[in-house]
Protein backbone atom coordinates (compact mmCIF):
# COMPACT_ATOMS: atom_id res chain seq x y z
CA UNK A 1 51.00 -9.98 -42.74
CA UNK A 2 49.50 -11.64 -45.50
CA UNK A 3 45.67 -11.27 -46.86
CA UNK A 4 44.75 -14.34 -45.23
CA UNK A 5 45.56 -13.67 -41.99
CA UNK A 6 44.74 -10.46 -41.76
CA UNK A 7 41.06 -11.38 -42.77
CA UNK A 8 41.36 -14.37 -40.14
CA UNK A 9 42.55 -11.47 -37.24
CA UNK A 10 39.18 -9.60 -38.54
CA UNK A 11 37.27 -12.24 -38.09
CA UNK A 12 38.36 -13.13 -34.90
CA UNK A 13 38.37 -9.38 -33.66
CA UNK A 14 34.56 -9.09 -34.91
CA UNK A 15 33.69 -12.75 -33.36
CA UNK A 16 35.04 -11.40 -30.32
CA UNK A 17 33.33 -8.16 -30.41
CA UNK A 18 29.61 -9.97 -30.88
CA UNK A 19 30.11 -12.41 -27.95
CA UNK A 20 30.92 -9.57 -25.84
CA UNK A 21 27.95 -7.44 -27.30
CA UNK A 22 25.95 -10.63 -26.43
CA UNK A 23 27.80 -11.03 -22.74
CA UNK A 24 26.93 -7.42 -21.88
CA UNK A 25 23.34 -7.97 -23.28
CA UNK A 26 22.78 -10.85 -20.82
CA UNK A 27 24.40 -8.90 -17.79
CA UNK A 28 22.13 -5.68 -18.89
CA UNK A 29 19.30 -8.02 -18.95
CA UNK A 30 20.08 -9.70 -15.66
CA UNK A 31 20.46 -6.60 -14.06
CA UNK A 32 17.55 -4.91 -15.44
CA UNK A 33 15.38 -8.11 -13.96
CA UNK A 34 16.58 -7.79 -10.58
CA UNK A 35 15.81 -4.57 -10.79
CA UNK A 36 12.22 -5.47 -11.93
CA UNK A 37 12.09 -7.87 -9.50
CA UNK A 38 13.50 -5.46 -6.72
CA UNK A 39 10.41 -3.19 -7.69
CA UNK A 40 7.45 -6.17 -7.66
CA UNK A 41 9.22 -6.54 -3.82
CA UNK A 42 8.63 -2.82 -2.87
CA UNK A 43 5.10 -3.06 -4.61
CA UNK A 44 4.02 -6.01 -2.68
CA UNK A 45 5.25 -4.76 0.55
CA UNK A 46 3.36 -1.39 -0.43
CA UNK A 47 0.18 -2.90 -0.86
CA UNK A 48 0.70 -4.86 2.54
CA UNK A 49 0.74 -1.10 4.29
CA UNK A 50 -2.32 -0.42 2.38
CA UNK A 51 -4.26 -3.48 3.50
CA UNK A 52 -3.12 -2.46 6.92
CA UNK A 53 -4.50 1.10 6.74
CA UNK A 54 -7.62 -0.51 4.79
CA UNK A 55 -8.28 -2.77 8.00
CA UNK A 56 -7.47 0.60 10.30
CA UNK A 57 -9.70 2.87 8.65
CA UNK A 58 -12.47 0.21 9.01
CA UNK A 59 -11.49 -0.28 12.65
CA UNK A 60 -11.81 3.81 13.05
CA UNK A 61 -15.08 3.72 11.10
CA UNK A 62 -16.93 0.96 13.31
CA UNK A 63 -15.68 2.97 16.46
CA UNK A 64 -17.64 5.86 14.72
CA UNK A 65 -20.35 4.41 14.61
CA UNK A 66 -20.03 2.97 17.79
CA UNK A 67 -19.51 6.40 19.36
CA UNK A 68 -22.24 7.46 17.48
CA UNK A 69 -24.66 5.06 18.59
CA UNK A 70 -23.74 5.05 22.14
CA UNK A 71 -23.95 9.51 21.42
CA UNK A 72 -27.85 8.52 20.05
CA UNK A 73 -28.50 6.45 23.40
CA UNK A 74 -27.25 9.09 25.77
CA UNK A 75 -29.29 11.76 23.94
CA UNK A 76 -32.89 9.78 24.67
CA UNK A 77 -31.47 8.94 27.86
CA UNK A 78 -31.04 12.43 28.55
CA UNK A 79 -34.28 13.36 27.57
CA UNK A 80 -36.11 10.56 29.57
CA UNK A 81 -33.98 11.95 32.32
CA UNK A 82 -35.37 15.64 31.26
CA UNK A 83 -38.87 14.38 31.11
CA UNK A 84 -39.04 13.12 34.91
CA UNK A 85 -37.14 16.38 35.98
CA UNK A 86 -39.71 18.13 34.15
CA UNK A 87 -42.79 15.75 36.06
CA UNK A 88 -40.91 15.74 39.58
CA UNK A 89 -41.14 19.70 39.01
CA UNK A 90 -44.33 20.06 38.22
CA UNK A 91 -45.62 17.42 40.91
CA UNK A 92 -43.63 19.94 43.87
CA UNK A 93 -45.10 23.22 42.38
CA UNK A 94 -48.46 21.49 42.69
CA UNK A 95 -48.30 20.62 46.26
């Protein structure tokens, strides 16, 4: 094998060896954004959980204070109730 074409084989060979470095650069690339991509999909269906939970925590807080009101109510009921105990007894020990 002459010069010639042994510098022609080397130049193919290294021709050959750059568009493969550039093929597996665009497969690495592609996979590497699907991957990316496969993470923004997890993310986004993450933060739908977490509005979820947002919107049940505020549905547990306004029961709260529901319970708490409707707690506050029974408590002055209870002592209007108290108070007329209190004035029916004190009406039957006077008579």
């Amino acid at each position: 094998m002459g010069i010639k074409e042994a510098a022609l084989q080397l130049g193919v060979e290294i021709e050959n060896q750059v568009i493969q470095a550039r093929a597996d650069q665009i497969e690495m690339g592609q996979q590497l954004t699907e991957r990316i991509n496969g993470v923004a999909n997890q993310v986004k269906q993450l933060d739908g959980k977490v509005e979820m939970l947002k919107t049940d925590v505020n549905d547990l807080k306004t029961d709260v204070n529901d319970l708490k009101t409707g707690f506050g109510e029974m408590k002055s009921t209870q002592a209007a109730m108290m108070h007329i105990l209190i004035d029916v007894q004190r009406k039957l020990n006077a008579n």
